[in-house]
N, C-alpha and C. Protein backbone atom coordinates (compact mmCIF):
# COMPACT_ATOMS: atom_id res chain seq x y z
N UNK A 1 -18.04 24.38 -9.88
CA UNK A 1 -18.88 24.27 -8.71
C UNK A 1 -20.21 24.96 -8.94
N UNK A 2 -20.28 26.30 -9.67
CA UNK A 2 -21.22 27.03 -9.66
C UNK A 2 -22.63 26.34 -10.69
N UNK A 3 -21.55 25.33 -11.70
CA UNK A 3 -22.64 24.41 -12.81
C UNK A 3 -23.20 23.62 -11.77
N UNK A 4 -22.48 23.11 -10.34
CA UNK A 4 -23.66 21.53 -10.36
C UNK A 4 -24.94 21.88 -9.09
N UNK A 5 -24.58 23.60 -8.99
CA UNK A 5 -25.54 24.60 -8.01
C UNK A 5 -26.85 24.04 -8.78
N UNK A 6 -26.33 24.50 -10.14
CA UNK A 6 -27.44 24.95 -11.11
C UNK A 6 -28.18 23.78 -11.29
N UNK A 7 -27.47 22.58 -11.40
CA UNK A 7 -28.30 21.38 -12.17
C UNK A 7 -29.05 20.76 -10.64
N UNK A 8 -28.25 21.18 -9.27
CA UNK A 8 -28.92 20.69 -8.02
C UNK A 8 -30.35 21.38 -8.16
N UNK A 9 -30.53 22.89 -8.39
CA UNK A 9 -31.37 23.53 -8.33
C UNK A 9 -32.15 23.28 -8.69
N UNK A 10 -32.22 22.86 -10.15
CA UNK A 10 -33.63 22.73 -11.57
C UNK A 10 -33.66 21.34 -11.39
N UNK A 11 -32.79 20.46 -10.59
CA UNK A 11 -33.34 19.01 -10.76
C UNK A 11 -33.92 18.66 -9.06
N UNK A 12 -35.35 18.30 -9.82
CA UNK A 12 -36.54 18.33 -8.43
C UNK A 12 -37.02 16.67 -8.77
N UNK A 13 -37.56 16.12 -9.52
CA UNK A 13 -38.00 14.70 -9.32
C UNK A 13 -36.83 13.95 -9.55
N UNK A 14 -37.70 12.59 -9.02
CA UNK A 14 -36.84 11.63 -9.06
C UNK A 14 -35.74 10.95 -10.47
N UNK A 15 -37.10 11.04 -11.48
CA UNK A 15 -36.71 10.69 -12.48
C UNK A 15 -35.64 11.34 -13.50
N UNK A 16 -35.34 12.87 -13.00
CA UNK A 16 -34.54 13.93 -13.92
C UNK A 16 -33.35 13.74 -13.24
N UNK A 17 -33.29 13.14 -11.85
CA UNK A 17 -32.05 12.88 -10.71
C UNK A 17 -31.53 11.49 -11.24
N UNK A 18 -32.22 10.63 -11.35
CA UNK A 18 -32.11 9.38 -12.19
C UNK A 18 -31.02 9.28 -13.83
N UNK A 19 -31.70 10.18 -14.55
CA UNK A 19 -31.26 10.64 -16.01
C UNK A 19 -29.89 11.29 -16.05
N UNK A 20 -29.88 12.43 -14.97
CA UNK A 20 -28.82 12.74 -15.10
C UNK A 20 -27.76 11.92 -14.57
N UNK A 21 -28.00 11.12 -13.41
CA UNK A 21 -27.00 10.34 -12.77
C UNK A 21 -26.62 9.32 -13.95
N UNK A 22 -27.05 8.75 -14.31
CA UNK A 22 -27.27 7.58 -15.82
C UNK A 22 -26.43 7.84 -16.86
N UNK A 23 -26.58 9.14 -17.26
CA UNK A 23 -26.19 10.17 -18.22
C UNK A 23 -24.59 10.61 -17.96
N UNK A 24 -24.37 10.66 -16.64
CA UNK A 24 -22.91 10.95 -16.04
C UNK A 24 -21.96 9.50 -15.83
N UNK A 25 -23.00 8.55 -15.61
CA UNK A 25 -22.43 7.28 -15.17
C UNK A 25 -21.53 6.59 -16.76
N UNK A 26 -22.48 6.59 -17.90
CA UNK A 26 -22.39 6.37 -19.22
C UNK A 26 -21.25 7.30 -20.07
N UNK A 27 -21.39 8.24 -19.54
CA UNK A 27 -20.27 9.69 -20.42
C UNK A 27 -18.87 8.59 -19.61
N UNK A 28 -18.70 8.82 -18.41
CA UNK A 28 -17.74 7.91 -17.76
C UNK A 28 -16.90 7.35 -18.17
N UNK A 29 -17.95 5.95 -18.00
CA UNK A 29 -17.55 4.82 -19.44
C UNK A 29 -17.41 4.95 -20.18
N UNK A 30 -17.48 5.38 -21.29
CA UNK A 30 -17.25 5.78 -22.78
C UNK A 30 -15.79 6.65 -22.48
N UNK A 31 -15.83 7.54 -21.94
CA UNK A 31 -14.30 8.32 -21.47
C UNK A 31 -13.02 7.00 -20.95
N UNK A 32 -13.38 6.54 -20.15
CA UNK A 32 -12.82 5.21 -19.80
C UNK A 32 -12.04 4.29 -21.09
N UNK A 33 -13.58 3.99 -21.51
CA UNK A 33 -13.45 2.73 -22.73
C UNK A 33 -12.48 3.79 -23.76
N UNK A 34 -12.41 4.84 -23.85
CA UNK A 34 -12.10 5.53 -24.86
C UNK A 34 -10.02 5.15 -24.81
N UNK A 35 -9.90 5.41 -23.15
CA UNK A 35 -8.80 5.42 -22.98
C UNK A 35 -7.83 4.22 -22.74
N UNK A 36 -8.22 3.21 -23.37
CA UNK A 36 -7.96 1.93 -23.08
C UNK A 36 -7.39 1.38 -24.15
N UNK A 37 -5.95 0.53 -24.49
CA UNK A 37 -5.15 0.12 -24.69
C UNK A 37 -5.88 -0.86 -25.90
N UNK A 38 -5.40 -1.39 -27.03
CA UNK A 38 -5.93 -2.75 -27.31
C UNK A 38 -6.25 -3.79 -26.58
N UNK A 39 -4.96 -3.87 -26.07
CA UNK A 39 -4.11 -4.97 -25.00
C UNK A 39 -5.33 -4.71 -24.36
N UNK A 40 -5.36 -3.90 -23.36
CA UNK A 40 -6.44 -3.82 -22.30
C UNK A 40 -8.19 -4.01 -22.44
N UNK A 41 -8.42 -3.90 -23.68
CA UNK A 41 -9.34 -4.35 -24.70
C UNK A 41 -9.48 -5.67 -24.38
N UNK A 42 -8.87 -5.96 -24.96
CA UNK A 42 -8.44 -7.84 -25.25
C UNK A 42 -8.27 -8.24 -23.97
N UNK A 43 -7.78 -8.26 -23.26
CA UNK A 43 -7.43 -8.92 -21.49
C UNK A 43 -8.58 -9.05 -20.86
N UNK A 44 -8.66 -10.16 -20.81
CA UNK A 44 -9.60 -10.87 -20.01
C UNK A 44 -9.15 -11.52 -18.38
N UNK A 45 -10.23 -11.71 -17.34
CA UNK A 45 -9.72 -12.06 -16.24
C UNK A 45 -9.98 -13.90 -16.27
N UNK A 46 -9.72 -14.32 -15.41
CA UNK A 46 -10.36 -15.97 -15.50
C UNK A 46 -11.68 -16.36 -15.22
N UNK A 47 -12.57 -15.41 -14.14
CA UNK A 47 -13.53 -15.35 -14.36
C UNK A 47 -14.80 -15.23 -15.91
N UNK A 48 -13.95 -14.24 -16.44
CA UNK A 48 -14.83 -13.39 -17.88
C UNK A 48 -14.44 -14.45 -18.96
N UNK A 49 -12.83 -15.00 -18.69
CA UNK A 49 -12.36 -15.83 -19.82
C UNK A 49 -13.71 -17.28 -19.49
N UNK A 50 -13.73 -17.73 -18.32
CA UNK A 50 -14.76 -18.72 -18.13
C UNK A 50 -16.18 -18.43 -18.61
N UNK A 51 -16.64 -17.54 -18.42
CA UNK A 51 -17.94 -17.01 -19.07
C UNK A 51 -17.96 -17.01 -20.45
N UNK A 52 -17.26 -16.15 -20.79
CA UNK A 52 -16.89 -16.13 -22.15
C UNK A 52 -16.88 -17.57 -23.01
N UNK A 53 -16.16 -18.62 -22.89
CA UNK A 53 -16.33 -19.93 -22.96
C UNK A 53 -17.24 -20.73 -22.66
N UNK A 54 -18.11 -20.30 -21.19
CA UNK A 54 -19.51 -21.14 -20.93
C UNK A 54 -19.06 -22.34 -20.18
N UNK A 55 -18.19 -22.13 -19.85
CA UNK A 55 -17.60 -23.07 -18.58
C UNK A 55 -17.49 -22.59 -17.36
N UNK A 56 -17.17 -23.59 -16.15
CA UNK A 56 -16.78 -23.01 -15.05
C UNK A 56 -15.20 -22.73 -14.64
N UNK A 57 -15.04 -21.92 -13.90
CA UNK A 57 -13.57 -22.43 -13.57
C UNK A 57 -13.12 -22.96 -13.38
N UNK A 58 -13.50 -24.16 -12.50
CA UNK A 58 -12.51 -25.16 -12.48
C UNK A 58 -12.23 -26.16 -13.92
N UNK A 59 -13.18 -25.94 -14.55
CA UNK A 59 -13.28 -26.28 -16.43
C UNK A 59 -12.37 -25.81 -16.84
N UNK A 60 -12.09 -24.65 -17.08
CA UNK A 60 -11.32 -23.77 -17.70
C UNK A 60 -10.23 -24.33 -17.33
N UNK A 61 -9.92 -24.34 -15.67
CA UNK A 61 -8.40 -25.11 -15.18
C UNK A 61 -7.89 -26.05 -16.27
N UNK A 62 -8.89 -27.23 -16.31
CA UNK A 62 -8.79 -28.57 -16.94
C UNK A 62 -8.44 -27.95 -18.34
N UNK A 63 -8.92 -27.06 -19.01
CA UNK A 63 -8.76 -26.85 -20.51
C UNK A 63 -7.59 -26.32 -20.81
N UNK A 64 -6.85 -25.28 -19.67
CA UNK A 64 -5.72 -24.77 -19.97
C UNK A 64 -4.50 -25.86 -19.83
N UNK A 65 -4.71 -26.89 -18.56
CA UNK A 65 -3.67 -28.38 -18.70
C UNK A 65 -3.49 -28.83 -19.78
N UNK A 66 -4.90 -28.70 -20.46
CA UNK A 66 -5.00 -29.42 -21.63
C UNK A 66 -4.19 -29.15 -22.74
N UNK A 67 -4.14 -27.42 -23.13
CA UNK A 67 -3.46 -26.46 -23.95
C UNK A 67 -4.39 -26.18 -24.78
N UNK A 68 -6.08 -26.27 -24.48
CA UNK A 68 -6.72 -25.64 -24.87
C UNK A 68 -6.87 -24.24 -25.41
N UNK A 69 -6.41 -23.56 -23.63
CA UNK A 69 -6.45 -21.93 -23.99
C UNK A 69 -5.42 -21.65 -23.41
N UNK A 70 -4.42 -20.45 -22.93
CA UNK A 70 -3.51 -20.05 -22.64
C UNK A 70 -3.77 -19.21 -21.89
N UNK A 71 -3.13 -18.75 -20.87
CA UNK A 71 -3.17 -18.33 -19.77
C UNK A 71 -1.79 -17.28 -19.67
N UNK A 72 -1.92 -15.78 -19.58
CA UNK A 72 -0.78 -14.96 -19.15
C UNK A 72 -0.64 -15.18 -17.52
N UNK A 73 0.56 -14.36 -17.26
CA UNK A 73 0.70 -13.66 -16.09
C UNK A 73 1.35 -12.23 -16.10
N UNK A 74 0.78 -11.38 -15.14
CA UNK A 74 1.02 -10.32 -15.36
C UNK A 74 1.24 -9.75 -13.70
N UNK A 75 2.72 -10.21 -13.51
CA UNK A 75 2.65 -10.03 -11.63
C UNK A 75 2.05 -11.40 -11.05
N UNK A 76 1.49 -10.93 -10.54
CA UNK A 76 0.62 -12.16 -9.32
C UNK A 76 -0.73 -12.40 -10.50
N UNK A 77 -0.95 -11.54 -11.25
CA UNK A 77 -2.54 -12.17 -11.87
C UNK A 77 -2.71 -12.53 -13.20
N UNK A 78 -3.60 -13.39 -13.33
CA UNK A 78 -3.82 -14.50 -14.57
C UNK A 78 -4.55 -13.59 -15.17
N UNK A 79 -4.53 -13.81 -16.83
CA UNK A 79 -5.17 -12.68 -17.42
C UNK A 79 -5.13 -13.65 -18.85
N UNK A 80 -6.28 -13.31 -19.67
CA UNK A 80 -6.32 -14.60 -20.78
C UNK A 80 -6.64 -13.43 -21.87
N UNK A 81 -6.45 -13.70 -23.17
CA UNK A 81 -6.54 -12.66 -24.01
C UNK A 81 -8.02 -12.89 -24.87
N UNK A 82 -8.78 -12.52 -25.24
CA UNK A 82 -10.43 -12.57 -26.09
C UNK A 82 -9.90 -13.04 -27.42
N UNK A 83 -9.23 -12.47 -27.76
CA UNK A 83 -8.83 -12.97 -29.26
C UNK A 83 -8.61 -14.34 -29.37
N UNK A 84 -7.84 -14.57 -28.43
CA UNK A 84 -6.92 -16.43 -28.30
C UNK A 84 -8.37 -17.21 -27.92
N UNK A 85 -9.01 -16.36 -27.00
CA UNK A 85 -9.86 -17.59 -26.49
C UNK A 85 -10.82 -17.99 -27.36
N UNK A 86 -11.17 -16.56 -28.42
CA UNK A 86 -12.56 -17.13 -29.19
C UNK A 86 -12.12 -17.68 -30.42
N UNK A 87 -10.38 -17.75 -30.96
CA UNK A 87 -9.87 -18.61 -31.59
C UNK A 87 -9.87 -19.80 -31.16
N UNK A 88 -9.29 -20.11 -30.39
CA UNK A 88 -9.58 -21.54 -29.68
C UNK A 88 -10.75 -22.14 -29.93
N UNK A 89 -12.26 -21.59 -29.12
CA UNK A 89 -13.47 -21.79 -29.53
C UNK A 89 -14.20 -22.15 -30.56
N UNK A 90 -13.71 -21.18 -31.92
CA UNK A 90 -13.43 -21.91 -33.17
C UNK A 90 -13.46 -22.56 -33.50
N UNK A 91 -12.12 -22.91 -33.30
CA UNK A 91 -11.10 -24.08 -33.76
C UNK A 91 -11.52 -25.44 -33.05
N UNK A 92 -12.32 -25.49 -31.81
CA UNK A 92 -12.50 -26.79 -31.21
C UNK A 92 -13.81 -26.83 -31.45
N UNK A 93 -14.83 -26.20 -32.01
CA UNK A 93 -16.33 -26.67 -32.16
C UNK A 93 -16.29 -27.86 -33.35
């Protein structure tokens, strides 16, 4: 408590309030990303898997009927893996 006295204190403009917030936001992430699984790496949502591909979703629908790409479930939610999909991608250009 007594450190974020200190950094409230000496931080007066906008831009050093900016840096540090940026600076905390980024350490974060990296702590985050650090703690993350392969698996969880690789897992993609259907949204990101569609992006990722350059299609829309309802595209993607059509491609997975197809056996284009493959599609998990994990509970109630669809989850597509990066590896499979940019194999696929590959493989169909």
């Amino acid at each position: 408590m007594q450190n974020e006295n200190v950094i409230i204190k000496f931080v007066t403009d906008q831009k050093t309030i900016e840096s540090v917030i940026e600076n905390a936001i980024k350490k974060a992430n990296q702590e985050k990303d650090q703690n993350l699984t392969d698996f969880e790496k690789d897992r993609l949502s259907k949204p990101l898997a569609a992006k990722l591909a350059g299609i829309s979703i309802p595209s993607l629908d059509k491609q997975i009927k197809l056996g284009k790409f493959k599609q998990y479930r994990l509970g109630s939610r669809v989850y597509f893996l990066r590896s499979e999909m940019l194999e696929a991608l590959r493989n169909n250009s």
